[in-house]
Protein backbone atom coordinates (compact mmCIF):
# COMPACT_ATOMS: atom_id res chain seq x y z
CA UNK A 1 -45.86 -64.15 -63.45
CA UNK A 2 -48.42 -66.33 -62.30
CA UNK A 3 -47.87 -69.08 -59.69
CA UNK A 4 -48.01 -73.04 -60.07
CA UNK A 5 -47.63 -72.94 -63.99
CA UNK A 6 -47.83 -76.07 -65.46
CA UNK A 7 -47.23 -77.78 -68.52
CA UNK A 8 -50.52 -76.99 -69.88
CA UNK A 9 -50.00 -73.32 -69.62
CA UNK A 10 -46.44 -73.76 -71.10
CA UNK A 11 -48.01 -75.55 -73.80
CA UNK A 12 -50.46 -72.87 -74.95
CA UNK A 13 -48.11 -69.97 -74.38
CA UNK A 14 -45.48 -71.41 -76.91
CA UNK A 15 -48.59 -73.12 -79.55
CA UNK A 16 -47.08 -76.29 -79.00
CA UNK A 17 -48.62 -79.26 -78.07
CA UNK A 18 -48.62 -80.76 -74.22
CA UNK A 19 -46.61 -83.89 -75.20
CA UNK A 20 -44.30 -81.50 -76.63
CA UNK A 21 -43.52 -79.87 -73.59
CA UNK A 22 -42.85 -83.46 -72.32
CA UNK A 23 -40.47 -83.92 -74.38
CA UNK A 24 -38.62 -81.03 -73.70
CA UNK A 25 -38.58 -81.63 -69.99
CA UNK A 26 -37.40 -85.61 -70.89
CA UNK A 27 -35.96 -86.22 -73.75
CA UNK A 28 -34.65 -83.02 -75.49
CA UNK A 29 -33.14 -84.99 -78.46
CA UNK A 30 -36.18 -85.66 -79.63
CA UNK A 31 -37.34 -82.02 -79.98
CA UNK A 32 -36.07 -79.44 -82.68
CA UNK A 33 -33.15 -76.82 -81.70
CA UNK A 34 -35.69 -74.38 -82.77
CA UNK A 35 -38.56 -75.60 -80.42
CA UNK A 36 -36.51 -76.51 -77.82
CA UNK A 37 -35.39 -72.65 -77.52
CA UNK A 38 -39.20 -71.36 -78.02
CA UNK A 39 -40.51 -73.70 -75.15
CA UNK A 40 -37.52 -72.51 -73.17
CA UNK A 41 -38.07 -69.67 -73.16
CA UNK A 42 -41.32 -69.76 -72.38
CA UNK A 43 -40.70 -71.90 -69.24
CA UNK A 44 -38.69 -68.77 -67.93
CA UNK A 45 -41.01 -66.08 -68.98
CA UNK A 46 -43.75 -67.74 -67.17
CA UNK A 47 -41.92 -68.86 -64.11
CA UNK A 48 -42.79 -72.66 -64.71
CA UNK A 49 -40.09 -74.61 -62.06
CA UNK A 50 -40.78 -78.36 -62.85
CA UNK A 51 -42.86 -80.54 -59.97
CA UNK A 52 -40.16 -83.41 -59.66
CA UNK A 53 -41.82 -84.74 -56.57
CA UNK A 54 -44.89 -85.76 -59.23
CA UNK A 55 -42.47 -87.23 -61.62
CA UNK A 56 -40.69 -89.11 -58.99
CA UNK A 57 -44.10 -90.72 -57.26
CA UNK A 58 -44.89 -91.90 -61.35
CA UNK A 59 -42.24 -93.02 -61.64
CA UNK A 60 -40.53 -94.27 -58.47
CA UNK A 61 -37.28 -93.01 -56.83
CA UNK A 62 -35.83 -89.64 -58.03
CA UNK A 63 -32.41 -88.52 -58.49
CA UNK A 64 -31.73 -86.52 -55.36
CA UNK A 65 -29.60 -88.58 -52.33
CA UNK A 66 -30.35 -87.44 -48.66
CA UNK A 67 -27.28 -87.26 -46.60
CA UNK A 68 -27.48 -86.52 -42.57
CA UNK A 69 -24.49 -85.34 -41.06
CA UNK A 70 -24.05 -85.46 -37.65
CA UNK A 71 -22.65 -82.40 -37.35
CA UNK A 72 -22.22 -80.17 -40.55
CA UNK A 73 -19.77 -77.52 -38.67
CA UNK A 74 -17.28 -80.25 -38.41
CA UNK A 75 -14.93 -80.10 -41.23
CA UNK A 76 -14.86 -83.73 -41.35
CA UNK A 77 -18.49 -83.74 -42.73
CA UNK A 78 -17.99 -80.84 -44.37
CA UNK A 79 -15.90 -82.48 -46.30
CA UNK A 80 -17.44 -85.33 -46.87
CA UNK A 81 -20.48 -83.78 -47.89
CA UNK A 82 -18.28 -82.08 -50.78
CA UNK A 83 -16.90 -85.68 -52.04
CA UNK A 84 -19.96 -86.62 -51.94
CA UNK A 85 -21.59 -84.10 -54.26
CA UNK A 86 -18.58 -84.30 -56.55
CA UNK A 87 -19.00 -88.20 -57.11
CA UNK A 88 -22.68 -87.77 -57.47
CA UNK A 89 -22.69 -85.08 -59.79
CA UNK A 90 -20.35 -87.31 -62.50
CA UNK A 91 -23.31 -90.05 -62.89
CA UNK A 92 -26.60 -87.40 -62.75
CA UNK A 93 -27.27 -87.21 -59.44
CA UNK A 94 -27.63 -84.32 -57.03
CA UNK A 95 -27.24 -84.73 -52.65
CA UNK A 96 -29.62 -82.94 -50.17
CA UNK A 97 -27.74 -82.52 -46.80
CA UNK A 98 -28.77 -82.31 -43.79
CA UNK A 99 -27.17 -81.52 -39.61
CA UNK A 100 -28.88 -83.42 -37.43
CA UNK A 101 -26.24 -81.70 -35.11
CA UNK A 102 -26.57 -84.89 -32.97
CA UNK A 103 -30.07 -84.10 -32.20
CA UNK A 104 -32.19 -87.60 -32.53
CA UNK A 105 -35.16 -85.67 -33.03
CA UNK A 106 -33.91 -83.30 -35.71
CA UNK A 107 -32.55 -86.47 -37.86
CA UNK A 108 -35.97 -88.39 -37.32
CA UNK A 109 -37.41 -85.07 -39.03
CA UNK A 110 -35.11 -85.08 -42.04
CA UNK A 111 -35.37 -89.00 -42.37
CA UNK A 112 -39.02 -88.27 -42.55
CA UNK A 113 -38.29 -85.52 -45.21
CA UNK A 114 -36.25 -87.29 -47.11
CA UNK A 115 -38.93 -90.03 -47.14
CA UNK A 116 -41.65 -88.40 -48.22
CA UNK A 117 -39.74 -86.76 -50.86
CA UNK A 118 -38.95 -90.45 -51.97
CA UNK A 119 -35.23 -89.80 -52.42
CA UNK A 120 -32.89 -92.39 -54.10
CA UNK A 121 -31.88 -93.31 -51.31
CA UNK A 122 -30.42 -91.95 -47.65
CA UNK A 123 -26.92 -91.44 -46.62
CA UNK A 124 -26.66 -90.83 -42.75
CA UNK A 125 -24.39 -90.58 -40.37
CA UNK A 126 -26.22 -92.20 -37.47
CA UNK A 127 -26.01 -91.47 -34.04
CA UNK A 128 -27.67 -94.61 -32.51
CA UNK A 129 -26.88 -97.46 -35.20
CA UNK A 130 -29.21 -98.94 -37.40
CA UNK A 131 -32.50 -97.59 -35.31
CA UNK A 132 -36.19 -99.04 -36.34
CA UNK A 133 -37.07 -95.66 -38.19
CA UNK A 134 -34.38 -96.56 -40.22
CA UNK A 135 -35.45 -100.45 -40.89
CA UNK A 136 -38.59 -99.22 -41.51
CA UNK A 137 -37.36 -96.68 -44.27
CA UNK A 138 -35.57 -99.60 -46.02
CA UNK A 139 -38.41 -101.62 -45.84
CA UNK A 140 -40.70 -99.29 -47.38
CA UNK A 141 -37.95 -99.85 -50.51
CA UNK A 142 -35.46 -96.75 -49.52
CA UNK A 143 -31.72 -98.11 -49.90
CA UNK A 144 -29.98 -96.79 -46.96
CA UNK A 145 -25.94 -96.81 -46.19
CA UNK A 146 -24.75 -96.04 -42.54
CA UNK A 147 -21.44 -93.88 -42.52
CA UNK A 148 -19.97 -96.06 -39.28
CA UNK A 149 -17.52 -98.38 -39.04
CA UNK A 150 -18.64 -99.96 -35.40
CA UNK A 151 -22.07 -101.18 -37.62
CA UNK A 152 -21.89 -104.93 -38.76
CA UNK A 153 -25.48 -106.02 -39.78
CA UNK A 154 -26.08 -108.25 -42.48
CA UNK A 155 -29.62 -105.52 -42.66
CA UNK A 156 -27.65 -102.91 -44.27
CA UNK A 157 -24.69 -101.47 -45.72
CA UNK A 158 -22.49 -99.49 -43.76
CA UNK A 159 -18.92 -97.69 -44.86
CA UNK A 160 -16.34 -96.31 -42.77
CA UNK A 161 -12.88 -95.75 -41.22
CA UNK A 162 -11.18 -99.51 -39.69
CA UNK A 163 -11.45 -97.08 -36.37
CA UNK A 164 -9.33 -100.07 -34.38
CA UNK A 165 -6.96 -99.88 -36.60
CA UNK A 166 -6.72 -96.06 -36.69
CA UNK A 167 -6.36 -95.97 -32.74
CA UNK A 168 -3.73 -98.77 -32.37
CA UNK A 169 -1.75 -96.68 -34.73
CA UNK A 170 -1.89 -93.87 -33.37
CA UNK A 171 -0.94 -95.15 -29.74
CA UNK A 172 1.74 -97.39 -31.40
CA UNK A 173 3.24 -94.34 -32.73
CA UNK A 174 3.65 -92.58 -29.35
CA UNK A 175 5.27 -95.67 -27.62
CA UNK A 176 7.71 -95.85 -30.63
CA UNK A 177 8.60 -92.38 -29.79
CA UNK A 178 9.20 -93.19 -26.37
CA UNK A 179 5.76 -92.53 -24.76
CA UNK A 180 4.89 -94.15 -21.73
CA UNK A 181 1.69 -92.40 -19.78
CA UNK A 182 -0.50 -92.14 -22.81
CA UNK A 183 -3.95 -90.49 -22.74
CA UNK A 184 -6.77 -91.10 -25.11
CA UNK A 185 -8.89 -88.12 -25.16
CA UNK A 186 -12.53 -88.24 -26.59
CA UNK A 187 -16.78 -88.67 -26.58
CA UNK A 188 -19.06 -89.99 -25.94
CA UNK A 189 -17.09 -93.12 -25.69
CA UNK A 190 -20.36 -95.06 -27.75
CA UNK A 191 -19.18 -93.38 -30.67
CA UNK A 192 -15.24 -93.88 -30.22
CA UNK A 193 -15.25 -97.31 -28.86
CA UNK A 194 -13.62 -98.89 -32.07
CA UNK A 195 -10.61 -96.10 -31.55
CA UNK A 196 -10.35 -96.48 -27.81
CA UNK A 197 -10.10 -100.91 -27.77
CA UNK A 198 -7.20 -100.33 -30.70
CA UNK A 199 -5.34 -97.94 -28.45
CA UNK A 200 -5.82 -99.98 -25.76
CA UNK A 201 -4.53 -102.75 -27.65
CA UNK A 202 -1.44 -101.07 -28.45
CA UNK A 203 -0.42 -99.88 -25.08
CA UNK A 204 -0.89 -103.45 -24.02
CA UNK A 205 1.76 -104.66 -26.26
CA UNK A 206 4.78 -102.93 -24.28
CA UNK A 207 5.24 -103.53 -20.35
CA UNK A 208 5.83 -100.32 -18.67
CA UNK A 209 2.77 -98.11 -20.90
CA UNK A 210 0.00 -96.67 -19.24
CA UNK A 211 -3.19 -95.31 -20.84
CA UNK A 212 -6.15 -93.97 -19.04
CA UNK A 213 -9.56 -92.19 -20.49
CA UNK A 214 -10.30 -88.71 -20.55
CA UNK A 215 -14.14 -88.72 -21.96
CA UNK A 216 -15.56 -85.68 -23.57
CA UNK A 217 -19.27 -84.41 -24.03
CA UNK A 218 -18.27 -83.79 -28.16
CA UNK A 219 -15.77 -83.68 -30.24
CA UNK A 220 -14.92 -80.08 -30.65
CA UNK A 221 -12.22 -77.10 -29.84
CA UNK A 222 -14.05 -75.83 -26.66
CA UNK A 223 -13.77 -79.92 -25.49
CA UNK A 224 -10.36 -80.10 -26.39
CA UNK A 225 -9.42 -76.96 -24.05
CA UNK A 226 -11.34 -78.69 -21.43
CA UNK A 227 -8.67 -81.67 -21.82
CA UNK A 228 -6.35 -79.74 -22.17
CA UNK A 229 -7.36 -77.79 -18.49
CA UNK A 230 -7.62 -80.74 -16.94
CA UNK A 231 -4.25 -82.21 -17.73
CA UNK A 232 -3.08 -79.00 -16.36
CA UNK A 233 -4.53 -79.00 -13.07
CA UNK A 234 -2.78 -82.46 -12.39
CA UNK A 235 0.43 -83.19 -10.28
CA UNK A 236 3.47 -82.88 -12.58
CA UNK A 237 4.27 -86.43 -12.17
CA UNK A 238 0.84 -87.77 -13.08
CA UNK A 239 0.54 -86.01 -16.58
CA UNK A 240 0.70 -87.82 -19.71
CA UNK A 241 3.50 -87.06 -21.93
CA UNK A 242 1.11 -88.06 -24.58
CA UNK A 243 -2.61 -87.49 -25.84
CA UNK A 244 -4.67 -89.22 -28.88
CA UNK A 245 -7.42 -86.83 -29.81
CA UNK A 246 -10.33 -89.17 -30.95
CA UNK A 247 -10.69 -86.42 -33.58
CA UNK A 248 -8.74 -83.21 -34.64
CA UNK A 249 -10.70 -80.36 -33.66
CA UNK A 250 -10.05 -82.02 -29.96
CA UNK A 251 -6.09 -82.27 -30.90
CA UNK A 252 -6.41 -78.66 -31.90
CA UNK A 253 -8.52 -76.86 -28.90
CA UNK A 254 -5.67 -79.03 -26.65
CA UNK A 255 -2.51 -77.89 -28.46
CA UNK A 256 -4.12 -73.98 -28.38
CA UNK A 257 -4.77 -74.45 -24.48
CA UNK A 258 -1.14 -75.69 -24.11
CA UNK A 259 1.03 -73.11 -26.15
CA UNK A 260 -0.64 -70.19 -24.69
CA UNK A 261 0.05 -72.17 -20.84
CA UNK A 262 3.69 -72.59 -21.93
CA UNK A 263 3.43 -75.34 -19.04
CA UNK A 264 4.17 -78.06 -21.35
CA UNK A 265 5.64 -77.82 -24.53
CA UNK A 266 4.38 -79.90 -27.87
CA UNK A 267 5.58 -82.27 -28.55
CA UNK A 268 8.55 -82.02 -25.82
CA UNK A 269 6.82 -82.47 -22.97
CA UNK A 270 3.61 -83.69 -24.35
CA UNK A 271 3.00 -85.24 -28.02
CA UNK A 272 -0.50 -85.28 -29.32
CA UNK A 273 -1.98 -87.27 -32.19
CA UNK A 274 -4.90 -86.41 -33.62
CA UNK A 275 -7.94 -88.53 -36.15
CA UNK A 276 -9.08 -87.61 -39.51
CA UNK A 277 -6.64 -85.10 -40.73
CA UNK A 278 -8.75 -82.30 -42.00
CA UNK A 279 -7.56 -79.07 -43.90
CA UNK A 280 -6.89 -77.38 -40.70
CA UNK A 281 -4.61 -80.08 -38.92
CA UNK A 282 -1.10 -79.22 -41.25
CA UNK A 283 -1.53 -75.61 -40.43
CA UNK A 284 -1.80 -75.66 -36.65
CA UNK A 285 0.51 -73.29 -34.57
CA UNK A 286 2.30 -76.99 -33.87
CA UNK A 287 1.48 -79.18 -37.22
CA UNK A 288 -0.79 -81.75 -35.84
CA UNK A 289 0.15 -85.40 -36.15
CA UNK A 290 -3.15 -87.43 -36.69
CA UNK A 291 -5.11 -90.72 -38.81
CA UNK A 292 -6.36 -89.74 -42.20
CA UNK A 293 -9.76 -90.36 -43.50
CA UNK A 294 -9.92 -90.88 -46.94
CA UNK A 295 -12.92 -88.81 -47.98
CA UNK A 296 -13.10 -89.36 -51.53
CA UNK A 297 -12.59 -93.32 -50.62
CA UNK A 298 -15.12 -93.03 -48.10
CA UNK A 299 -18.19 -91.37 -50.84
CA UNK A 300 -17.92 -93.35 -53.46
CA UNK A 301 -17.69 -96.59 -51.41
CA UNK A 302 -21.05 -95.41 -49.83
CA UNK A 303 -22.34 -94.30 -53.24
CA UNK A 304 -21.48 -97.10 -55.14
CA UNK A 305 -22.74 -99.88 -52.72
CA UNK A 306 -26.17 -97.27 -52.58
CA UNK A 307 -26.85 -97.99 -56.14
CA UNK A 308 -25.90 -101.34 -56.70
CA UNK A 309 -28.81 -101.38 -54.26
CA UNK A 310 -31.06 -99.40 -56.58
CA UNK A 311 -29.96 -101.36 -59.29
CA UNK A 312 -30.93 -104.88 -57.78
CA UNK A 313 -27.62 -106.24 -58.11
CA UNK A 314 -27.91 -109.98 -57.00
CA UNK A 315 -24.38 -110.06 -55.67
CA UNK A 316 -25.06 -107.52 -53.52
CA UNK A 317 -24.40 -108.12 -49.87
CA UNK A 318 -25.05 -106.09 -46.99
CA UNK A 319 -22.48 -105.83 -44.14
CA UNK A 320 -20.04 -103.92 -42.93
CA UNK A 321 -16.93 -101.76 -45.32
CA UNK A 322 -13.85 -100.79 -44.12
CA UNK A 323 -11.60 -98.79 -45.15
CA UNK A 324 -7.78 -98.32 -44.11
CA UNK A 325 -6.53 -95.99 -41.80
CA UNK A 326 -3.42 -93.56 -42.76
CA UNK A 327 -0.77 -92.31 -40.04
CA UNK A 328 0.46 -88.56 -41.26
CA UNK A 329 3.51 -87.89 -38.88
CA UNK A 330 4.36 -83.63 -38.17
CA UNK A 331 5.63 -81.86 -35.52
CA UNK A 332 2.83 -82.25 -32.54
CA UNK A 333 4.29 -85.84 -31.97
CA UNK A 334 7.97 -86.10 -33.52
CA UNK A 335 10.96 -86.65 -31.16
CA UNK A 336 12.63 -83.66 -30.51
C-alpha cells in the first residue's frame, strides 16, 4: 500500500479515466454498477481515503458540524452530543465533538480546528458568551449557534433551556410542599444566574421563605458532597429543609453524602430538586426530583436555525431561543 494515493493512481489502477473516478466519488448514478464495483475496489486495494478538506476549500463549506462541549463527561452533553448526531445524520451530515472541559484555551484550539477545517458551521457550548474569536469566526462566513440561554444578541443565534423558568419551578415546588429555608446549590454563579434570579423569584412570592446561596467551583458529584458537608456541619436549626441542585450530578453527590450520614433523611428532613434530568437521576438510591432538558428539542432547534443560516434564508433572525422547562416530580422531594 502506498501512501497519499490519489485519484490519478486510482484511475490507472482500474483503466478508467480520471473524470471517472470523479464520478464515482460524486455522483455514483452516473457511473455503471459494473464500474462502480471495479473502481471500488480499487480505492480499497490501494488504500486511497478521499482528501475532503480539498473538496471542501473548492467548493466552500463541507458537511462535518463542530460541536464544543463544555464538559463531555457530563451526561448532559453526552447526551446532547448523541441528539445531535442522530438529527444530523437524517439530512447527510456528520458532527465532530469536542471537551473544552471548561478550559478557554483548549476551546480557542478546537475553534481554530474547526476553522481551518472550514466546517459547516460550529456548535459550542460557550463558557464566556459570544467572545471576539467567535465574531470573528462568523465573520469570516462560519454560521455559529451558542448552546445558552442567558445569550440575547441580535449577532447570533443562540438555543437553550428558559433557565428562569426552570429555577422558579423548581423552588415553587418546594414551598408547595411546605418548604421554608430553601437552598440553591450551584457554580460558578456566571453560568447559573438565569436559574438562581427564577428561584429567587419564587421564594419571594410567599412571606415566611428563606433562600440563601451555596456556590460551587463545578457542577459535579465530588461538588455536590461538598454541599452536602457543609449543610452538615451547620447548627440543626439553621439547615435547609430543602436544596435545588443547579444541575443533577450536584443533586446526586448531595443525596449520596446524606444517606450514608443518616443525619437527615430525603426527602423528610431535607427535599432536593435537581436540573436536567439525565439517565441517571430516576435511578438514584432516592429517585431524584429535577427540570428536564429536552435534548432532542434542544439539537434540532440549534441545527435547524444553523442551516437556515447556510442556506441564506432572508427571514432569518438572530437572537435568542428558548425552550420550556419540564418539572419531573419522584421521591427526593415528595411529601412524606
Amino acid at each position: 500500500m502506498r501512501a497519499n494515493v490519489g485519484i490519478r493512481d486510482v484511475a490507472q489502477s482500474a483503466g478508467v479515466s480520471v473524470g471517472t473516478v470523479s464520478n464515482v466519488l460524486n455522483h455514483p448514478d452516473q457511473v455503471s454498477s459494473k464500474t462502480l464495483a471495479r473502481v471500488q475496489q480499487t480505492m480499497q486495494a490501494l488504500g486511497f481515503v478521499r482528501n475532503d478538506l480539498a473538496r471542501q476549500l473548492r467548493m466552500g463549506r463541507g458537511t462535518a458540524i463542530g460541536f464544543v462541549a463544555v464538559n463531555i463527561a457530563n451526561p448532559f452533553f453526552a447526551d446532547l452530543a448523541h441528539e445531535l448526531e442522530a438529527a444530523a445524520e437524517e439530512v447527510g451530515h456528520t458532527v465532530v465533538l469536542g471537551s473544552s472541559d471548561q478550559n478557554a484555551a483548549r476551546e480557542q484550539r478546537y475553534i481554530d480546528l474547526f476553522d481551518e477545517q472550514r466546517v459547516r458551521g460550529l456548535l459550542i457550548v460557550p463558557q464566556h458568551g459570544l467572545t471576539p474569536r467567535l465574531s470573528r469566526l462568523r465573520a469570516s462566513g462560519t454560521p455559529v449557534v451558542l448552546f445558552d440561554g442567558n445569550i440575547d444578541s441580535d449577532e447570533v443565534c443562540s438555543v437553550g433551556l428558559d433557565g428562569a423558568a426552570g429555577g422558579y419551578i423548581a423552588v415553587r415546588h418546594l414551598v408547595e410542599t411546605g418548604r421554608r429555608r430553601l437552598v440553591v446549590a450551584g457554580g460558578p454563579l456566571s453560568q447559573i444566574g438565569d436559574r438562581v434570579s427564577g428561584a429567587a423569584r419564587a421564594a419571594q412570592e410567599t412571606p415566611g421563605v428563606t433562600l440563601s446561596i451555596i456556590e460551587t467551583q463545578d457542577l459535579t458529584v465530588e461538588e455536590g458532597r461538598h454541599v452536602a458537608e457543609r449543610i452538615l456541619a451547620l447548627r440543626e436549626e439553621d439547615r435547609p429543609d430543602a436544596v435545588f441542585a443547579a444541575n443533577d450530578l450536584l443533586a446526586i453527590g448531595l443525596i449520596q453524602t446524606l444517606v450514608l450520614d443518616r443525619t437527615l433523611s430525603v426527602p423528610r428532613d431535607i427535599a432536593i430538586v435537581g436540573y436536567d434530568d439525565i439517565d441517571f437521576a430516576s435511578s438514584t438510591v432516592v429517585p431524584l426530583s429535577t427540570i428536564r432538558q429536552p435534548r432532542e428539542s434542544l439539537a434540532r432547534a440549534a441545527l435547524e436555525l444553523l442551516e437556515q443560516e447556510v442556506a441564506g434564508d432572508e427571514n432569518h433572525k438572530h437572537g435568542r431561543h428558548l425552550l420550556q422547562p419540564e418539572l419531573i416530580v419522584r421521591a427526593s422531594s415528595m411529601v412524606q
